[in-house]
C-alpha atoms as a PDB file:
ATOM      1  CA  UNK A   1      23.493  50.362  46.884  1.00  0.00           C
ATOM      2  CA  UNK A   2      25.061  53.647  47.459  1.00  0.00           C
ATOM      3  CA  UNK A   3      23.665  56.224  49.589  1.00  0.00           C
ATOM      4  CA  UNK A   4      21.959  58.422  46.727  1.00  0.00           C
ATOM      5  CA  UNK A   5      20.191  55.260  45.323  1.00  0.00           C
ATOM      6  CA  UNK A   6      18.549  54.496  48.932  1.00  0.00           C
ATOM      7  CA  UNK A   7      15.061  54.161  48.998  1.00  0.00           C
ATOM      8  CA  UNK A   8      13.037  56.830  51.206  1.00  0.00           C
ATOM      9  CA  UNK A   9      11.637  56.208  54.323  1.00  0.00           C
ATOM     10  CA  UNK A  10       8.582  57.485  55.389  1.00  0.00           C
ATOM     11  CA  UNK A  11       6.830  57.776  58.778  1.00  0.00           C
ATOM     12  CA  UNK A  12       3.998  58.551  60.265  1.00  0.00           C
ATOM     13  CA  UNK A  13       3.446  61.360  62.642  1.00  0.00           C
ATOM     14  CA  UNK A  14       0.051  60.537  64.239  1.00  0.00           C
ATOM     15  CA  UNK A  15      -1.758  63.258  66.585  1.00  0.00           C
ATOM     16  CA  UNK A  16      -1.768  62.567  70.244  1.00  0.00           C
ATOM     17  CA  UNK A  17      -4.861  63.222  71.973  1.00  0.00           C
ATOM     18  CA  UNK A  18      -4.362  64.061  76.286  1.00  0.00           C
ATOM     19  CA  UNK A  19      -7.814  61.896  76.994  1.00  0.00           C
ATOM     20  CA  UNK A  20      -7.517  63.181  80.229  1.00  0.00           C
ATOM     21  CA  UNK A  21      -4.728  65.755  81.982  1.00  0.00           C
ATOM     22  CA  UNK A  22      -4.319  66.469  85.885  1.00  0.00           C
ATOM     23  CA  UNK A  23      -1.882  68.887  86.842  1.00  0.00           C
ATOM     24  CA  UNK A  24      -0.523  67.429  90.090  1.00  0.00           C
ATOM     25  CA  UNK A  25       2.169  70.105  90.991  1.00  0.00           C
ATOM     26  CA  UNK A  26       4.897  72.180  89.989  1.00  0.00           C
ATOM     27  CA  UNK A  27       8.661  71.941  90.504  1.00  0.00           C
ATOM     28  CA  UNK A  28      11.001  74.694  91.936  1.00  0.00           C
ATOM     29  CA  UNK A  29      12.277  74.930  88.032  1.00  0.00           C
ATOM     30  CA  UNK A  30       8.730  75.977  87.057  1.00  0.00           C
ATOM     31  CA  UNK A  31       7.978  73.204  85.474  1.00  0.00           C
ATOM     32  CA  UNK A  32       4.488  71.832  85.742  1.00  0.00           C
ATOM     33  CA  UNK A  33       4.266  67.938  86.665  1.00  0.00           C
ATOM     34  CA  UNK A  34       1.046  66.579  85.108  1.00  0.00           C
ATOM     35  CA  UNK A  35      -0.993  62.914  85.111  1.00  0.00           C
ATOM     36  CA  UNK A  36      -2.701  62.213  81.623  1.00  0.00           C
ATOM     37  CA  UNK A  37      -3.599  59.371  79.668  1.00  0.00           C
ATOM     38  CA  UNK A  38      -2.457  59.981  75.923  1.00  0.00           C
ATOM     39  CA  UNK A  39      -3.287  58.015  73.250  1.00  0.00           C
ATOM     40  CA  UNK A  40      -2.835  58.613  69.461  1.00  0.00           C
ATOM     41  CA  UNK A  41      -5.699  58.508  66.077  1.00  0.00           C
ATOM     42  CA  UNK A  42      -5.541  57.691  62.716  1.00  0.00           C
ATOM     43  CA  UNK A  43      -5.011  60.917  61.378  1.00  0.00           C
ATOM     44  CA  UNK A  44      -1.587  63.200  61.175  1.00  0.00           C
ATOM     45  CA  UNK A  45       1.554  64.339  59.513  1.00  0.00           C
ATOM     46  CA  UNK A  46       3.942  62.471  57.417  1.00  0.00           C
ATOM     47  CA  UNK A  47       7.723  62.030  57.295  1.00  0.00           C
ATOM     48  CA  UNK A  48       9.327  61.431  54.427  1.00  0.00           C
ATOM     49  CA  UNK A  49      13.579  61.370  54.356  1.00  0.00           C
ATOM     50  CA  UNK A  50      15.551  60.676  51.575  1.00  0.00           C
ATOM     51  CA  UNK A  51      19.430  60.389  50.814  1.00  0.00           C
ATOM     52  CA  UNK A  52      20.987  63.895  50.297  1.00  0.00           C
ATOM     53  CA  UNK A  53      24.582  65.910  50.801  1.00  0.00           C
ATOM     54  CA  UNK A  54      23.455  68.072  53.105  1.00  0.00           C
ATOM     55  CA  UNK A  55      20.654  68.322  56.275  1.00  0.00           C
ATOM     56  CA  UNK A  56      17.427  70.020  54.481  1.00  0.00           C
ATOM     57  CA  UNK A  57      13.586  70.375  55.124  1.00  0.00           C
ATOM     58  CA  UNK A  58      10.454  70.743  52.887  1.00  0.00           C
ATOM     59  CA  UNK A  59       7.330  71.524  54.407  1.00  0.00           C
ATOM     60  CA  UNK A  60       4.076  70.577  52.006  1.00  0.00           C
ATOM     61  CA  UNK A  61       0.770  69.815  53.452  1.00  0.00           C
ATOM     62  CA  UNK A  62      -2.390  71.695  53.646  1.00  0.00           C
ATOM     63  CA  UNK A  63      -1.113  73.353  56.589  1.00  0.00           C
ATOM     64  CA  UNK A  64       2.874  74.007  55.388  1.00  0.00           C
ATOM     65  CA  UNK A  65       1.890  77.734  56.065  1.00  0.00           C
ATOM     66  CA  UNK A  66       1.474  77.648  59.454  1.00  0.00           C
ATOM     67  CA  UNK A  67       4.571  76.733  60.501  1.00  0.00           C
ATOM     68  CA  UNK A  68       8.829  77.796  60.642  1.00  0.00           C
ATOM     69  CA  UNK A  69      10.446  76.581  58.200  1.00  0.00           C
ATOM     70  CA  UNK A  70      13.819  78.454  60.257  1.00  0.00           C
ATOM     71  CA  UNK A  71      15.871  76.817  62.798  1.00  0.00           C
ATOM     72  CA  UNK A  72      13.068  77.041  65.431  1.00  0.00           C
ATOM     73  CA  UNK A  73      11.045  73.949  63.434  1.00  0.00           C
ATOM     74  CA  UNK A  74      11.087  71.260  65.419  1.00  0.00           C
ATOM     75  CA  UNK A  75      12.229  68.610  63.055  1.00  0.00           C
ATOM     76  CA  UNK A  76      15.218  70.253  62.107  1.00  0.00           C
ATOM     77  CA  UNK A  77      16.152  70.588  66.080  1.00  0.00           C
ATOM     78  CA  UNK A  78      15.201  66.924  66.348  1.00  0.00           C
ATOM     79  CA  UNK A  79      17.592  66.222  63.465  1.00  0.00           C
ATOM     80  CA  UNK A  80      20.647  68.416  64.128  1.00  0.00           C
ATOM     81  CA  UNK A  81      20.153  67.142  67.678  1.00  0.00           C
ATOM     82  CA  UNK A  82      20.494  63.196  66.608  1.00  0.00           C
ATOM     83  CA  UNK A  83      23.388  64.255  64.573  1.00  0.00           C
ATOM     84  CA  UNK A  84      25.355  65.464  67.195  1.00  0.00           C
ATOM     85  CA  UNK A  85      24.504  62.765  69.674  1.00  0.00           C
ATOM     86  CA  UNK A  86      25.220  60.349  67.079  1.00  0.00           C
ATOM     87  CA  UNK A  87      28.514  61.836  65.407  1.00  0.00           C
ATOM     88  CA  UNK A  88      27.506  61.245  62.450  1.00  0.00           C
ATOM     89  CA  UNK A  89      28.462  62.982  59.240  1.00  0.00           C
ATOM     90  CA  UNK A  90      25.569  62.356  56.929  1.00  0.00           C
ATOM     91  CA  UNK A  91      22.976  64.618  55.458  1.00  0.00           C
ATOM     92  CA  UNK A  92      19.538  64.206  54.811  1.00  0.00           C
ATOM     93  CA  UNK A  93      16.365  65.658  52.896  1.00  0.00           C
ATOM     94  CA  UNK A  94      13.462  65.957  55.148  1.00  0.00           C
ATOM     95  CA  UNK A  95       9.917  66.512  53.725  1.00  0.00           C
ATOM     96  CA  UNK A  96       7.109  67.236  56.220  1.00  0.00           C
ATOM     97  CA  UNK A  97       3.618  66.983  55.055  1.00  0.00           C
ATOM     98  CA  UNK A  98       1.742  69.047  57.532  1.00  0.00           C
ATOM     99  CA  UNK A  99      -2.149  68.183  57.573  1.00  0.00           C
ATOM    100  CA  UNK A 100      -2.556  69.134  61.332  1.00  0.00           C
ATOM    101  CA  UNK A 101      -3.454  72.711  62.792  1.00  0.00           C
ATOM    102  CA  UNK A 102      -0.185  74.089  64.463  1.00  0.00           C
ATOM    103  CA  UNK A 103      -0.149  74.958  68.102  1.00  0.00           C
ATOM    104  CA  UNK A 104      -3.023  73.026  68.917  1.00  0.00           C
ATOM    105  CA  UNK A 105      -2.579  70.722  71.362  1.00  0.00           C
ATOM    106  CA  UNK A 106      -2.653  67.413  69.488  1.00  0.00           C
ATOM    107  CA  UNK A 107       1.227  67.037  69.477  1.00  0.00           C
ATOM    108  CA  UNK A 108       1.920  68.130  65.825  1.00  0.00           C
ATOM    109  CA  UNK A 109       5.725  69.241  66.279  1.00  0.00           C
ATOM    110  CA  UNK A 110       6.197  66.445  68.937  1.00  0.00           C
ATOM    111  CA  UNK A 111       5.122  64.026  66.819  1.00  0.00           C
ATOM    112  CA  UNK A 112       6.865  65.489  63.772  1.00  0.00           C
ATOM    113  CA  UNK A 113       9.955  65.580  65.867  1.00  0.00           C
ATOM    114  CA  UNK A 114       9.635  61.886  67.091  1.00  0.00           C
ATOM    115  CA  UNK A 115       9.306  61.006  63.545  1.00  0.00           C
ATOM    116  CA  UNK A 116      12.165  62.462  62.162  1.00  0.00           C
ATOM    117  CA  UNK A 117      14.105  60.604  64.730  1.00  0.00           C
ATOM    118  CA  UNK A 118      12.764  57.210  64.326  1.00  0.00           C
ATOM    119  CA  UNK A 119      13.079  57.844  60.516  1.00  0.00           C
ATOM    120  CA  UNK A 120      16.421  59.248  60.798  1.00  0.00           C
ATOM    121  CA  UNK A 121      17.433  56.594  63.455  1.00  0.00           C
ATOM    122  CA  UNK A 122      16.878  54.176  60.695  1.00  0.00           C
ATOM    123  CA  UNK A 123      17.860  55.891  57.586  1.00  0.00           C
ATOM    124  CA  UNK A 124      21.349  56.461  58.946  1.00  0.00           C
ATOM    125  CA  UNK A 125      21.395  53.189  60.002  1.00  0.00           C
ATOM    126  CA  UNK A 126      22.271  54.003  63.523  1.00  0.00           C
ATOM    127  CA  UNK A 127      22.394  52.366  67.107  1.00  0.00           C
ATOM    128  CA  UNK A 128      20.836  53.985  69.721  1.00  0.00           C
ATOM    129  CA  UNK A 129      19.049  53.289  73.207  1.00  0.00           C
ATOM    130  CA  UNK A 130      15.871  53.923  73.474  1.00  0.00           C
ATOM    131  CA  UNK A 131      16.637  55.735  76.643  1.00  0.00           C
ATOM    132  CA  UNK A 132      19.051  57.817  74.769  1.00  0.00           C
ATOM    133  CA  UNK A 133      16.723  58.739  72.051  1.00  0.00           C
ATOM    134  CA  UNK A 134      13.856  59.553  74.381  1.00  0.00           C
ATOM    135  CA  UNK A 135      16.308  61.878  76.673  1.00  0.00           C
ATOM    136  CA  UNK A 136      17.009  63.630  73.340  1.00  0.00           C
ATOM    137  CA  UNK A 137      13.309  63.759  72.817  1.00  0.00           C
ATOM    138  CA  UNK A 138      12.360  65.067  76.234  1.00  0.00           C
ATOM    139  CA  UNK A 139      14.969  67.868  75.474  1.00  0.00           C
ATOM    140  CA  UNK A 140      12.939  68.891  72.751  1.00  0.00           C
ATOM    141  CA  UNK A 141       9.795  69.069  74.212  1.00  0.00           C
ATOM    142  CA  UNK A 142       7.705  67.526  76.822  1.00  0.00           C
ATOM    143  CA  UNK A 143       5.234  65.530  74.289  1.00  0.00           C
ATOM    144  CA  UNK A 144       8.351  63.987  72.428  1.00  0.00           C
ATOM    145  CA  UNK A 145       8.758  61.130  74.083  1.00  0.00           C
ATOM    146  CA  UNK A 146       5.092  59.901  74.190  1.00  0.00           C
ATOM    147  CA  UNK A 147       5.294  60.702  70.764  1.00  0.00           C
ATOM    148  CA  UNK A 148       8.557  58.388  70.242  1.00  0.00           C
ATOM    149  CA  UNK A 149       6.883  55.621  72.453  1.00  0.00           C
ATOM    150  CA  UNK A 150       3.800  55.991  69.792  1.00  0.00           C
ATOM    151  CA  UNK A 151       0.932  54.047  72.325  1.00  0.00           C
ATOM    152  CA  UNK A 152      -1.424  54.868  74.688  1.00  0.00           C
ATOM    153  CA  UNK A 153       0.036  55.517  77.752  1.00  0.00           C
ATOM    154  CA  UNK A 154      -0.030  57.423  81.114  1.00  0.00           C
ATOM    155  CA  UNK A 155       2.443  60.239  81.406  1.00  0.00           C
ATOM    156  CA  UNK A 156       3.805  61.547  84.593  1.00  0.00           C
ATOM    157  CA  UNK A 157       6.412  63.932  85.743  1.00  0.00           C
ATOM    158  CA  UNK A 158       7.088  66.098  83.201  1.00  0.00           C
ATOM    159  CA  UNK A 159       6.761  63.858  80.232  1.00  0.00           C
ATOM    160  CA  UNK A 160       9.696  61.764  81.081  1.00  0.00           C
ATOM    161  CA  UNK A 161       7.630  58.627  82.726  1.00  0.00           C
ATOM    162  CA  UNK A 162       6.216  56.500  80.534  1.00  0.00           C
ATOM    163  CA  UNK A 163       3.181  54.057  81.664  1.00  0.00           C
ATOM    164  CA  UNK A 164       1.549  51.407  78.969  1.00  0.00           C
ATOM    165  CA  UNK A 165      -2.361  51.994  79.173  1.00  0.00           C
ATOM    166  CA  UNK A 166      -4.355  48.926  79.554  1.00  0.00           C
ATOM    167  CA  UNK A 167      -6.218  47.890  76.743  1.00  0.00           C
ATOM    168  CA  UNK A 168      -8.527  50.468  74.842  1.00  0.00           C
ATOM    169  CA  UNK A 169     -11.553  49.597  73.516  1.00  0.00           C
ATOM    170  CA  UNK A 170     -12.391  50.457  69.929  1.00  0.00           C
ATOM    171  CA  UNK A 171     -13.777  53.775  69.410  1.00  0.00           C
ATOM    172  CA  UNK A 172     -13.885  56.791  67.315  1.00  0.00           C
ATOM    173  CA  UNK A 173     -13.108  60.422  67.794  1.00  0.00           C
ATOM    174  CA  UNK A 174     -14.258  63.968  66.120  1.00  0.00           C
ATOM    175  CA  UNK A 175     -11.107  66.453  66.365  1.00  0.00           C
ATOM    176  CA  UNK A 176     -12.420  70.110  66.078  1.00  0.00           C
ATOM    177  CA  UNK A 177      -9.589  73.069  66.003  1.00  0.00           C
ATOM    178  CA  UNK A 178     -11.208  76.561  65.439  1.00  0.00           C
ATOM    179  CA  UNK A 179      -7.903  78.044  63.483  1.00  0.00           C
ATOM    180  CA  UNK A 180      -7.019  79.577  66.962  1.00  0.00           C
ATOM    181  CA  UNK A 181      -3.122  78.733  67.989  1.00  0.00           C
ATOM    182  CA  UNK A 182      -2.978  78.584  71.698  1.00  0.00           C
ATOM    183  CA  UNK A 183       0.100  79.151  73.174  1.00  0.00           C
ATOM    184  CA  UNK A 184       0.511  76.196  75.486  1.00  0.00           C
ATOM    185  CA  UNK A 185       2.983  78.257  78.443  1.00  0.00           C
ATOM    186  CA  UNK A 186       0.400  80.820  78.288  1.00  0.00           C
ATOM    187  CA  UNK A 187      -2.006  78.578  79.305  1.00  0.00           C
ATOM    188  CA  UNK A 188       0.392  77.175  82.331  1.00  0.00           C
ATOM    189  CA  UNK A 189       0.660  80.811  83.371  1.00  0.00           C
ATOM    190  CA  UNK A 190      -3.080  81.617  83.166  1.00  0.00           C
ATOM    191  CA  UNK A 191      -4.029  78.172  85.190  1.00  0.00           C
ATOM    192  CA  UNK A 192      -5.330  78.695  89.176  1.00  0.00           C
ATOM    193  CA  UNK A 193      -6.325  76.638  91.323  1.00  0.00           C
ATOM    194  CA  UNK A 194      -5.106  73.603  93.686  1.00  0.00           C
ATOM    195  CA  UNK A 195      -3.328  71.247  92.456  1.00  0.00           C
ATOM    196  CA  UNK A 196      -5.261  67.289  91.384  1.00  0.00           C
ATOM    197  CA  UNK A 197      -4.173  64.095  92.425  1.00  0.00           C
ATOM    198  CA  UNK A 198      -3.072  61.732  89.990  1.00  0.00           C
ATOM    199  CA  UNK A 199      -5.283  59.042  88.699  1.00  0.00           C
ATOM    200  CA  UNK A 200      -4.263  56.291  86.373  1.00  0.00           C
ATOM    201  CA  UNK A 201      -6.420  53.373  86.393  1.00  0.00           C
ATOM    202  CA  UNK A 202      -5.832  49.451  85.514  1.00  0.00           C
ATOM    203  CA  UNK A 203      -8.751  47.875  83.527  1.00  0.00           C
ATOM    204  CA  UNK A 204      -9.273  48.391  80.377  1.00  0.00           C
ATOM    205  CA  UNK A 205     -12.756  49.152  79.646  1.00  0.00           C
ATOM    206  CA  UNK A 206     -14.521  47.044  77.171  1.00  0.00           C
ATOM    207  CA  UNK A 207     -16.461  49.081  75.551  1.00  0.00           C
ATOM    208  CA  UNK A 208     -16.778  53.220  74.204  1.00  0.00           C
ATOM    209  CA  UNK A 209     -19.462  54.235  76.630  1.00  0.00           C
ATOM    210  CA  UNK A 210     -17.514  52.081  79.325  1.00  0.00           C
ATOM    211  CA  UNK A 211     -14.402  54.554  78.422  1.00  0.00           C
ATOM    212  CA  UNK A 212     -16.316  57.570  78.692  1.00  0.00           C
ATOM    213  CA  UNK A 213     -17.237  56.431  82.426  1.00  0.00           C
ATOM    214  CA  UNK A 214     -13.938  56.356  83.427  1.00  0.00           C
ATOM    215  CA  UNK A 215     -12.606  59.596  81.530  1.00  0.00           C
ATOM    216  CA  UNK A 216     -16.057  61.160  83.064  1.00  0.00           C
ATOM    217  CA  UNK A 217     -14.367  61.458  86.279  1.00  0.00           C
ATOM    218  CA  UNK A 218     -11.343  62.888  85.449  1.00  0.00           C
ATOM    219  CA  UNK A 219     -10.836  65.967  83.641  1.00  0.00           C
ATOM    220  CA  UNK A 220      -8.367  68.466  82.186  1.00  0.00           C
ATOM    221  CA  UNK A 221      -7.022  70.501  84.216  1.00  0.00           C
ATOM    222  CA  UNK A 222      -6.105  73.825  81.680  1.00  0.00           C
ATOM    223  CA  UNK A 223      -9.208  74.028  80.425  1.00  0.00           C
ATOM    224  CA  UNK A 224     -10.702  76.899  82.227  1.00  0.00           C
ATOM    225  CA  UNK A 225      -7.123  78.416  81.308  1.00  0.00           C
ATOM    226  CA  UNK A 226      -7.731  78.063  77.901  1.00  0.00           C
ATOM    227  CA  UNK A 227     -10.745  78.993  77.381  1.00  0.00           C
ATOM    228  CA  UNK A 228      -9.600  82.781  79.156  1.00  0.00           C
ATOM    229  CA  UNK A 229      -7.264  82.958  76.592  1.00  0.00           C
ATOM    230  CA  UNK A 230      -9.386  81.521  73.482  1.00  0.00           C
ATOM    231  CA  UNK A 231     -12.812  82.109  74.556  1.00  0.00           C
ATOM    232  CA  UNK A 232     -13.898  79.816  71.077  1.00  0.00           C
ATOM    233  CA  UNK A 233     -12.761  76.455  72.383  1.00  0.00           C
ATOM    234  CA  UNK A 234     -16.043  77.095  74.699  1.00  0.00           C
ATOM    235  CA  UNK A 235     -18.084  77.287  71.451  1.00  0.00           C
ATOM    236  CA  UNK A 236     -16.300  74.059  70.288  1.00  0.00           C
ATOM    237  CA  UNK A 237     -16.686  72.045  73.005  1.00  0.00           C
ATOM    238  CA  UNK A 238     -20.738  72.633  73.070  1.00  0.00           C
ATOM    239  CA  UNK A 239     -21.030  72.086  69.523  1.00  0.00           C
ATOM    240  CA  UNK A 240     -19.099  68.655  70.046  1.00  0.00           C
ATOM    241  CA  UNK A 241     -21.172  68.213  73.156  1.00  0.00           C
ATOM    242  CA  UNK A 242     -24.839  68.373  70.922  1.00  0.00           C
ATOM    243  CA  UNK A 243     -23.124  66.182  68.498  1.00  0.00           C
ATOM    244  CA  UNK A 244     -25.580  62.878  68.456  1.00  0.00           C
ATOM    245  CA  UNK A 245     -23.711  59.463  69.936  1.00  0.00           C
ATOM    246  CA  UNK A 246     -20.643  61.962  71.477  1.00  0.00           C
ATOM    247  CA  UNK A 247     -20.341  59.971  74.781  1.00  0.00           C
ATOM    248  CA  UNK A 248     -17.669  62.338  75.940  1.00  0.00           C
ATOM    249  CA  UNK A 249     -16.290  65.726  74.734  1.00  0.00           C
ATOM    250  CA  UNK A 250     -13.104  67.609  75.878  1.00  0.00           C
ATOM    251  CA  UNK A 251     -10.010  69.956  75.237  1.00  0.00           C
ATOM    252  CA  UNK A 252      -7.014  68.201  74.432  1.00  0.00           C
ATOM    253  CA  UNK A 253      -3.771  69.187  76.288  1.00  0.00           C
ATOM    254  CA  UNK A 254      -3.280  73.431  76.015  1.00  0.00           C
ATOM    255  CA  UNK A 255      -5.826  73.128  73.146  1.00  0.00           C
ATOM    256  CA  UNK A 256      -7.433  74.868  70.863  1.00  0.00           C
ATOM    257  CA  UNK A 257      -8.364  71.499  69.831  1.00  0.00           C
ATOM    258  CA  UNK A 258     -10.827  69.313  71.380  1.00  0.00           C
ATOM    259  CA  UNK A 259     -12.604  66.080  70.808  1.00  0.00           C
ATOM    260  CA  UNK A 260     -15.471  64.188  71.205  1.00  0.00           C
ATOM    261  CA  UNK A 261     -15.590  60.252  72.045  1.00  0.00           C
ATOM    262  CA  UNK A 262     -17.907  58.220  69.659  1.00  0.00           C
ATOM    263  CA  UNK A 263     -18.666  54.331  69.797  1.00  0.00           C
ATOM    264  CA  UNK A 264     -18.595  53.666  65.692  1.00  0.00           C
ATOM    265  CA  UNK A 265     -17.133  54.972  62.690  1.00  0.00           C
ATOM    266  CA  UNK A 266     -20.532  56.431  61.662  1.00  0.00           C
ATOM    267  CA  UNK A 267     -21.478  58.214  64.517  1.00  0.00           C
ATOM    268  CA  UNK A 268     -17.815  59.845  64.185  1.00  0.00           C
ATOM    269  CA  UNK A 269     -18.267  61.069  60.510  1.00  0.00           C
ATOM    270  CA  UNK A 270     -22.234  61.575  61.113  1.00  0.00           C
ATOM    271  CA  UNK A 271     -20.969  64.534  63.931  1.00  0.00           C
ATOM    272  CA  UNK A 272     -18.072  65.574  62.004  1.00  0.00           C
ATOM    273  CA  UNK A 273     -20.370  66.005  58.500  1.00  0.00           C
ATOM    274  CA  UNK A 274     -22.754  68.199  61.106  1.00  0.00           C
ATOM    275  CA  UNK A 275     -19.805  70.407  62.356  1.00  0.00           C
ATOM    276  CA  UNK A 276     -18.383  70.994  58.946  1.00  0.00           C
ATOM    277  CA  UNK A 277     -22.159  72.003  57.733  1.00  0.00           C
ATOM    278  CA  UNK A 278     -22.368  74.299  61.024  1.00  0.00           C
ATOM    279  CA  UNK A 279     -18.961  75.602  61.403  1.00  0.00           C
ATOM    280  CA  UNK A 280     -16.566  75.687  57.865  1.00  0.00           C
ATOM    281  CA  UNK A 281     -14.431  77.819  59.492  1.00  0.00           C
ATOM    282  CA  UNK A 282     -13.300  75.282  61.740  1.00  0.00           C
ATOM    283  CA  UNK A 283     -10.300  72.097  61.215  1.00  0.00           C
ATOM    284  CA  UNK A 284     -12.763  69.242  61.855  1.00  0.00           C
ATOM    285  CA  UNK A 285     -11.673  65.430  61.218  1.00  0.00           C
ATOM    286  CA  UNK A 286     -13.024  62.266  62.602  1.00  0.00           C
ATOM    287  CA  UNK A 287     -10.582  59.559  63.259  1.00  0.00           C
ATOM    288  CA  UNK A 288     -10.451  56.062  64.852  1.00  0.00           C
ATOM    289  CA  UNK A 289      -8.385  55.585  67.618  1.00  0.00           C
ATOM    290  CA  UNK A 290      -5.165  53.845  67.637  1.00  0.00           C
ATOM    291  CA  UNK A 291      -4.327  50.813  69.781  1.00  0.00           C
ATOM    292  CA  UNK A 292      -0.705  51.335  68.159  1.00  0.00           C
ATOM    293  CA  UNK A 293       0.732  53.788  65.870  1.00  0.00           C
ATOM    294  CA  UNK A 294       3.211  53.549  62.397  1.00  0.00           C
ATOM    295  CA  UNK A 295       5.738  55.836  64.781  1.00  0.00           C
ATOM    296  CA  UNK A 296       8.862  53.911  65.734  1.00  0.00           C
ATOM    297  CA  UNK A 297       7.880  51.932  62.546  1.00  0.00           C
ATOM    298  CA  UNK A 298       9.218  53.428  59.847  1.00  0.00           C
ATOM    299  CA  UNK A 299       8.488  52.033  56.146  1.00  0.00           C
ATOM    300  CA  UNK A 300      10.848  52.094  52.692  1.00  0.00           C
ATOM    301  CA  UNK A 301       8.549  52.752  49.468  1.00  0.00           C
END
């Protein structure tokens, strides 16, 4: 089968979700270093790459509007990187379907960009370390390689250690974005404050309102940040908080977005009917989430 006639491979770019984020310090580089507990839902972007001449990117999706299609998109940078690590001499046409907000704080160009290289990684055909592919990733952004392990996991450093979570229990969560792109440096520079210890914990909780215990007593850290900058994500986290059932609400990472916790699939798309009703403005979607995610596992149709 030549390389025109190869079938396409598409992955899934799910949206992370920082269930809880500590800033524990900051390095003489600037950079922050941060504890969180990320784990990924059932909703997202999609990759799709197919055999081509030359390295190219479509953007459709809902939201293709909000985003670069230039050289600053992140899945073109993800690609071109891989290329050079790699050597190789192949081209590719990359289509993006974009269904999340941009700039909100659910990973949407990390996990685009982890996608295109797991896609990529297989399309070409190529061999490469994980460790190699998630240095490339880390390069690209701090979320990539969370993104690229595609699990739940505590993060540490800067993004570059990588902890399996315990076991999560089933559960469901309403994402709310109110069309507000935070920028997430902004919201490093605008943070105050001392500095929280780190605090990853090893059982997993059996059940929904057991996992809202533990997250209860941790929190994220840039949320007061946030909020200064996009005084709205206070609006959106009370509306999730009178949502009926939400066991837990909260910004995820920089924001805008935030989330609430729910125990069933009904209670999720109960609250998210009632934001939609109170607030069409806003990007609301409920979700289940994931105890694994299609990233890393890409599929030929």
């Amino acid at each position: 089968m030549t390389a025109q006639q190869s079938p396409a491979v598409t992955v899934a770019a799910c949206a992370k979700i920082n269930l809880y984020l500590h800033v524990t310090g900051k390095r003489a580089n600037g950079y922050h270093e941060l504890d969180s507990l990320i784990a990924f839902v059932g909703t997202g972007d999609r990759i799709t790459i197919e055999a081509a001449e030359n390295l190219t990117l479509s953007v459709t999706g809902p939201r293709a509007g909000e985003i670069p299609k230039s050289d600053d998109n992140l899945v073109l940078k993800a690609a071109r990187m891989l290329a050079d690590q790699t050597g190789i001499q192949k081209g590719a046409a990359i289509t993006l379907e974009k269904r999340l907000p941009a700039s909100s704080g659910i990973g949407g160009g990390s996990a685009d960009a982890a996608a295109t290289l797991h896609g990529l990684v297989k399309h070409w055909d190529l061999s490469i370390t994980d460790e190699t592919l998630y240095a490339l990733g880390l390069s690209l952004g701090a979320d990539v390689p969370i993104c690229l392990h595609g699990q739940a996991a505590f993060v540490s450093g800067i993004g570059e250690t990588i902890t399996p979570a315990p076991a999560l229990p089933p559960a469901w969560l309403v994402l709310v974005n109110p069309h507000v792109p935070v920028e997430t440096a902004a919201v490093f520079r605008k943070r105050t404050g001392e500095f929280t210890a780190a605090n990853p914990f090893g059982n997993g909780p059996a059940t929904a309102a057991d996992f809202a215990e533990i997250l209860s007593t941790r929190g994220n850290d840039l949320t007061e940040a946030a909020v200064a900058i996009a005084p709205v994500i206070d609006d959106v986290l009370t509306a999730l908080r009178q949502c009926p059932a939400a066991l837990l609400s909260r910004l995820s990472g920089s924001g805008a977005t935030c989330f609430a916790l729910f125990a069933t699939q009904d209670q999720a798309e109960t609250g998210a009917k009632t934001l939609r009703q109170g607030h069409p403005d806003w990007w609301v979607e409920a979700a289940p989430l994931l105890a694994d995610t299609a990233t890393g596992k890409p599929k030929k149709r």
